[in-house]
Structure formats: structure tokens, C-alpha cells
N, C-alpha and C. Protein backbone atom coordinates (compact mmCIF):
# COMPACT_ATOMS: atom_id res chain seq x y z
N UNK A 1 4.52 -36.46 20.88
CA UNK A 1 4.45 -35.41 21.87
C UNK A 1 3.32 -34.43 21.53
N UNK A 2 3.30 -34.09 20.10
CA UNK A 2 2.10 -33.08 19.66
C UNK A 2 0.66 -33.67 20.19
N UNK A 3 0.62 -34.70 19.80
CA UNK A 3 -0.80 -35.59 20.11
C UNK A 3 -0.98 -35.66 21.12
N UNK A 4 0.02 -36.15 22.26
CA UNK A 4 -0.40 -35.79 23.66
C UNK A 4 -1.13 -34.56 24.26
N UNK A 5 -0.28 -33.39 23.56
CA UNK A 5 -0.77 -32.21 23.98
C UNK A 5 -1.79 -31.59 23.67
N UNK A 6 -2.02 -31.94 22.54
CA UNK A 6 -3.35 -31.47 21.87
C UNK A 6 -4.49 -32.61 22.46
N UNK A 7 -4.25 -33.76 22.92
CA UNK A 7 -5.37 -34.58 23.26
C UNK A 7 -5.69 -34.21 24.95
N UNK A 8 -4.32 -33.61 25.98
CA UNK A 8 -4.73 -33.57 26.86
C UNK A 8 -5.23 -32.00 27.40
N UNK A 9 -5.09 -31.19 25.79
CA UNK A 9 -5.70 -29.77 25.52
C UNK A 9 -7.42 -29.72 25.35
N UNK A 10 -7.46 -30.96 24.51
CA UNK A 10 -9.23 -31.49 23.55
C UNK A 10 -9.77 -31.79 25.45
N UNK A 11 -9.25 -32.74 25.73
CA UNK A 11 -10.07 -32.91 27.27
C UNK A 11 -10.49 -31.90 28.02
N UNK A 12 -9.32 -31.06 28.39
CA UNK A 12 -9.38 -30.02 29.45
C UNK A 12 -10.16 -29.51 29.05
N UNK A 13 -9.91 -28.44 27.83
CA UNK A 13 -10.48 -27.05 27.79
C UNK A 13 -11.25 -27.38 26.23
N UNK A 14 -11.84 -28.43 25.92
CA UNK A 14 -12.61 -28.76 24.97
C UNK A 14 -14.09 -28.24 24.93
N UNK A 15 -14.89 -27.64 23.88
CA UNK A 15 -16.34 -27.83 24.01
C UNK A 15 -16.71 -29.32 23.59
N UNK A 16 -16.70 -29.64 24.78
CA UNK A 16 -17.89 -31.24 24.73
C UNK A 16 -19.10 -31.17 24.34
N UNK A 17 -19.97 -30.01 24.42
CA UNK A 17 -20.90 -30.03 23.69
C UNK A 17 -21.33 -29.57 22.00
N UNK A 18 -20.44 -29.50 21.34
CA UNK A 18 -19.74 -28.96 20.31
C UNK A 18 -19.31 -29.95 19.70
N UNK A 19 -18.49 -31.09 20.31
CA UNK A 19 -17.96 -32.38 19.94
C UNK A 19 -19.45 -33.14 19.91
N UNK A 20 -20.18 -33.47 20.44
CA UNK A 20 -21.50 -34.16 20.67
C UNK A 20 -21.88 -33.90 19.36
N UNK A 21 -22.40 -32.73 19.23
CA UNK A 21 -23.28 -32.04 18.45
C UNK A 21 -22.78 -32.54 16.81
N UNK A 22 -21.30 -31.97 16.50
CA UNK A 22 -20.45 -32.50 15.43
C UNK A 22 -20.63 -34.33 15.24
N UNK A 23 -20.26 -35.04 15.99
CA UNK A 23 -20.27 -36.40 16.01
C UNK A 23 -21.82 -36.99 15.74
N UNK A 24 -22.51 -36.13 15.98
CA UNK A 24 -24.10 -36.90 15.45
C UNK A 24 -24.25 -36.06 14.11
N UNK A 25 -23.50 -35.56 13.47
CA UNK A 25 -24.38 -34.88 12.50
C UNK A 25 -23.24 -34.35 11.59
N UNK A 26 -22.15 -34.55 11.78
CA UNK A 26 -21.17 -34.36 10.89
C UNK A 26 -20.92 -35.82 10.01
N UNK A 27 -21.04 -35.60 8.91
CA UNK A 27 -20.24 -37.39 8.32
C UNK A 27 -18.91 -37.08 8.03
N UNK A 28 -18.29 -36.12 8.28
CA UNK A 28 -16.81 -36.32 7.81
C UNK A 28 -15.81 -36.83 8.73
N UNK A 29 -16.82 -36.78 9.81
CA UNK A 29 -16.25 -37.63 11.35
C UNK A 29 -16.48 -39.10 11.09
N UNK A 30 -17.04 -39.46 10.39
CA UNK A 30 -17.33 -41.09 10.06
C UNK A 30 -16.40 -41.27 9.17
N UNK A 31 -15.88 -40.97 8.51
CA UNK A 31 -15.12 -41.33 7.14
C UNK A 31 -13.95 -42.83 7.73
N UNK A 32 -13.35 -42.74 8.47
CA UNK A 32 -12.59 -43.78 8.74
C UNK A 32 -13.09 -45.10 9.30
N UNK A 33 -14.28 -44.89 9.67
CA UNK A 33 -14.66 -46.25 10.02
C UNK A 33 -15.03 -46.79 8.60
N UNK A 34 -15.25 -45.87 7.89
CA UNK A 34 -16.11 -46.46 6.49
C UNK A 34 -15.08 -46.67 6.16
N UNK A 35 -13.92 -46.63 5.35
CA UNK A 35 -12.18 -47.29 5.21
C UNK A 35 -11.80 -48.26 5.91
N UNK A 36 -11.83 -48.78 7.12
CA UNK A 36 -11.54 -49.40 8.12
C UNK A 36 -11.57 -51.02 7.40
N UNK A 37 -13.44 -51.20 7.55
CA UNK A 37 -13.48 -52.47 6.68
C UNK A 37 -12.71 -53.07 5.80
N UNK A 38 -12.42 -51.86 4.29
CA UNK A 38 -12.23 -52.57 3.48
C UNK A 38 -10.47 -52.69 3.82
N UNK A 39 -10.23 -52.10 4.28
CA UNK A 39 -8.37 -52.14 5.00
C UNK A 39 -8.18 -53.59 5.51
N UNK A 40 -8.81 -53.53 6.60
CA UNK A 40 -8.87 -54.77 7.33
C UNK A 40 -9.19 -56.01 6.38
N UNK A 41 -10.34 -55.71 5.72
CA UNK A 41 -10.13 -56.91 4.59
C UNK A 41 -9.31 -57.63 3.71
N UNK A 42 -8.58 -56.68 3.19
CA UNK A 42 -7.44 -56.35 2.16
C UNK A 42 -6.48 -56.86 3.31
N UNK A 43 -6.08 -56.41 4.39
CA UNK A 43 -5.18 -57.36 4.78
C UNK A 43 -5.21 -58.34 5.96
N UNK A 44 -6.52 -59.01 5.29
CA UNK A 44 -7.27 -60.71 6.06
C UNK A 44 -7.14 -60.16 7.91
N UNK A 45 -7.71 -58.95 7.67
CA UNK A 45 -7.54 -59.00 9.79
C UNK A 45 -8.97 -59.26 10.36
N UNK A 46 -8.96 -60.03 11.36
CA UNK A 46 -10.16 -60.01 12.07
C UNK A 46 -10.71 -58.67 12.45
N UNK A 47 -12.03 -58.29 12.37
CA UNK A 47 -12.37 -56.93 12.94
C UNK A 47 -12.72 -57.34 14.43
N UNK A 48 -12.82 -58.11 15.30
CA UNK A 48 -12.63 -58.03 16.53
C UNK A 48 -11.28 -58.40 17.06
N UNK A 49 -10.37 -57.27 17.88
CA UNK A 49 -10.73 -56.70 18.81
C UNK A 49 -10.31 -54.86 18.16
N UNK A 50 -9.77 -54.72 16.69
CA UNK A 50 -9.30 -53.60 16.37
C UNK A 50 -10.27 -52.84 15.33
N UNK A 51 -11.26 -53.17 15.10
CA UNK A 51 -12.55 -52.41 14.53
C UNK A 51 -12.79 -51.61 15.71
N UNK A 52 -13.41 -51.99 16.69
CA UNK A 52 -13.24 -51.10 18.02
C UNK A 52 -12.42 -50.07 18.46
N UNK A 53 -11.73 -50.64 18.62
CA UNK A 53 -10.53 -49.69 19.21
C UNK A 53 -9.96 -48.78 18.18
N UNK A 54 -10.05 -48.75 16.80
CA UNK A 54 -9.69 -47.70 15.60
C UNK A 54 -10.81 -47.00 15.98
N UNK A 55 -11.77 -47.45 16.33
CA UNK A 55 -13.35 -46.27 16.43
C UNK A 55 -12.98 -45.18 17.52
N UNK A 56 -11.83 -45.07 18.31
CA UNK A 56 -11.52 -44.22 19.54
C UNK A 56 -11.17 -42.89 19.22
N UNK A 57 -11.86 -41.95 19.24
CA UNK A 57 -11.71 -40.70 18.30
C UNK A 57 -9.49 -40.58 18.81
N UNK A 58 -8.88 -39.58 17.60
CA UNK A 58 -7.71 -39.26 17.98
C UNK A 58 -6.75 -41.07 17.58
N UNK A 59 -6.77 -41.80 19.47
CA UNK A 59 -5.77 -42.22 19.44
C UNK A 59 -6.08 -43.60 18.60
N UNK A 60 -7.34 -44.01 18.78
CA UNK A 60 -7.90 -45.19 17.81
C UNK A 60 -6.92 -45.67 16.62
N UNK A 61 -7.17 -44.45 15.79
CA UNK A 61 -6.78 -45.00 14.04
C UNK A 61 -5.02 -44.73 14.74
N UNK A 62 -4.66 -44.03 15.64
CA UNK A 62 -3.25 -44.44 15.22
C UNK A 62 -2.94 -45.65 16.02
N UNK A 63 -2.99 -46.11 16.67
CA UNK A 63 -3.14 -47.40 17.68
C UNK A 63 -3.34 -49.00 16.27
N UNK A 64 -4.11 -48.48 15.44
CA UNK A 64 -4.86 -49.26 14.12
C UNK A 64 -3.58 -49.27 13.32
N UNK A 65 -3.34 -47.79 13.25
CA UNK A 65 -2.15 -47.95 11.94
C UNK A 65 -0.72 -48.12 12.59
N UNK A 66 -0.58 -48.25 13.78
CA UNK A 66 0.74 -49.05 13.78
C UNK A 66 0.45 -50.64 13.99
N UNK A 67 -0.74 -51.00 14.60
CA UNK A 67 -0.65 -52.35 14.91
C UNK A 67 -1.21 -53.33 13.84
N UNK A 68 -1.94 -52.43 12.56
CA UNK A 68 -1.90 -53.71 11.04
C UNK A 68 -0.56 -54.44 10.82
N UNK A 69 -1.80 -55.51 10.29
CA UNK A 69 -0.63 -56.18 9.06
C UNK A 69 -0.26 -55.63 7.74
N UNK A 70 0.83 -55.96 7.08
CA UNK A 70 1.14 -55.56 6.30
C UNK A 70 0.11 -56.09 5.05
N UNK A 71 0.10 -55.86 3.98
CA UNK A 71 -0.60 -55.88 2.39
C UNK A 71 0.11 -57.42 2.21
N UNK A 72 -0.80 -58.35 1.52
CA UNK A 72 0.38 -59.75 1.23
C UNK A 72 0.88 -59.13 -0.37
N UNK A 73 1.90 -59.92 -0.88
CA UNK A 73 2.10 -60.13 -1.45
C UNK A 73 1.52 -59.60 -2.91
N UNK A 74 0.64 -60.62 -3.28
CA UNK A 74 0.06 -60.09 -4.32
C UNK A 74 -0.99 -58.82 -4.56
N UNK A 75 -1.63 -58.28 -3.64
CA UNK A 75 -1.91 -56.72 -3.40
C UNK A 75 -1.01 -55.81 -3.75
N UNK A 76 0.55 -55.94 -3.23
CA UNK A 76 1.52 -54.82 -3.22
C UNK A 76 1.78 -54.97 -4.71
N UNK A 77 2.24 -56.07 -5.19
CA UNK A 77 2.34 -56.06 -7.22
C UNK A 77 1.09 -55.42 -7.84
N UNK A 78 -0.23 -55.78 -6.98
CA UNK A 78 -1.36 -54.96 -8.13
C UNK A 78 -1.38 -53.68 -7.88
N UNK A 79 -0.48 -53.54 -7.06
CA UNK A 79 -0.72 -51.78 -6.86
C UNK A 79 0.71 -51.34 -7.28
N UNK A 80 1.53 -51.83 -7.17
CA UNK A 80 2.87 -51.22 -8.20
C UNK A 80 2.27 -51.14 -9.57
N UNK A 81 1.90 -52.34 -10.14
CA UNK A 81 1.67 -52.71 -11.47
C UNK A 81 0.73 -51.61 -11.86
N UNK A 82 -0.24 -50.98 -10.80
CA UNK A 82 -1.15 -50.33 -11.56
C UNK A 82 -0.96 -48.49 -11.65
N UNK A 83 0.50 -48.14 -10.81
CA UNK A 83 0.69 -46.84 -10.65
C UNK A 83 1.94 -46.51 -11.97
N UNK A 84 2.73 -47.58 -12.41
CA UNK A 84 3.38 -47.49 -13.74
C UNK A 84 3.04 -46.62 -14.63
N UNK A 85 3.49 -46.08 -15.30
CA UNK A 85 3.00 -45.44 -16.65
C UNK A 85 3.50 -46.23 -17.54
N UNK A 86 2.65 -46.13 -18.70
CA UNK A 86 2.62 -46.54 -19.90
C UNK A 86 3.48 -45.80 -20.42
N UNK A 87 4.11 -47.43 -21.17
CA UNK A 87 5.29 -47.11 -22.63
C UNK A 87 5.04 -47.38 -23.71
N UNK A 88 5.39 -46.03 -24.57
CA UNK A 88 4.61 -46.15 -26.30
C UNK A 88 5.80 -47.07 -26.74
């Protein structure tokens, strides 16, 4: 419900030219496409047709993060295995 409102707030009464301006020249607006890859890699997804569609400012990455696959198998053990602490 928040996201709706705030996305059909960003439309209405948004500076679009402000958003322009930010999107060519900000990199902290890029950061998720640069993640994207190696995600999608890690869990064997084709990047066509959801490389795209994660690129959709807002609803993209969440559209992305409900419709991945899960981590297989042996990913989820190297990442338990590696957040453990050590026993003297």
C-alpha cells in the first residue's frame, strides 16, 4: 500500500526534471543493476526477460525479488558455513 502511494505521489507531483538530471549523473541510482548480474548468476537465471524489468525504477527490483529463484543447494551451505564463528 505504501509503494503504491508514494509511486502514484513520484508521478503526480514529482520533479521529472530532477529525476532526469539524478539518473544521468548520480551512480548510486545504478547500484542494483550492478548486483543484478551477479544474483542472477548465483542463481543460474536467464537475464532475459528479468534483467529488464528489475531495471524499472521503484517497482522493477521488487517484481525481481519476488519472482527469483531460490540459492541451490550448495551456495546456501557456503554461506552458513562461512557466517559460523570459530571454536578454540
Amino acid at each position: 500500500m505504501g509503494t503504491s502511494l508514494l509511486l502514484v505521489y513520484g508521478l503526480k507531483d514529482g520533479d521529472w526534471e530532477n529525476f532526469i538530471q539524478q539518473w544521468q549523473s548520480s551512480r548510486f541510482i545504478h547500484v542494483f543493476p550492478a548486483l543484478l548480474g551477479d544474483d542472477m548468476k548465483r542463481r543460474e537465471m536467464k537475464k532475459y526477460p528479468w534483467y529488464w524489468v528489475a531495471l524499472i525504477p521503484l517497482l522493477g527490483p521488487l517484481v525481481y525479488l519476488c519472482v527469483r529463484s531460490p540459492l541451490s543447494e550448495a551456495d546456501t551451505s557456503t554461506t552458513s558455513n562461512q557466517q559460523q564463528p570459530a571454536t578454540n
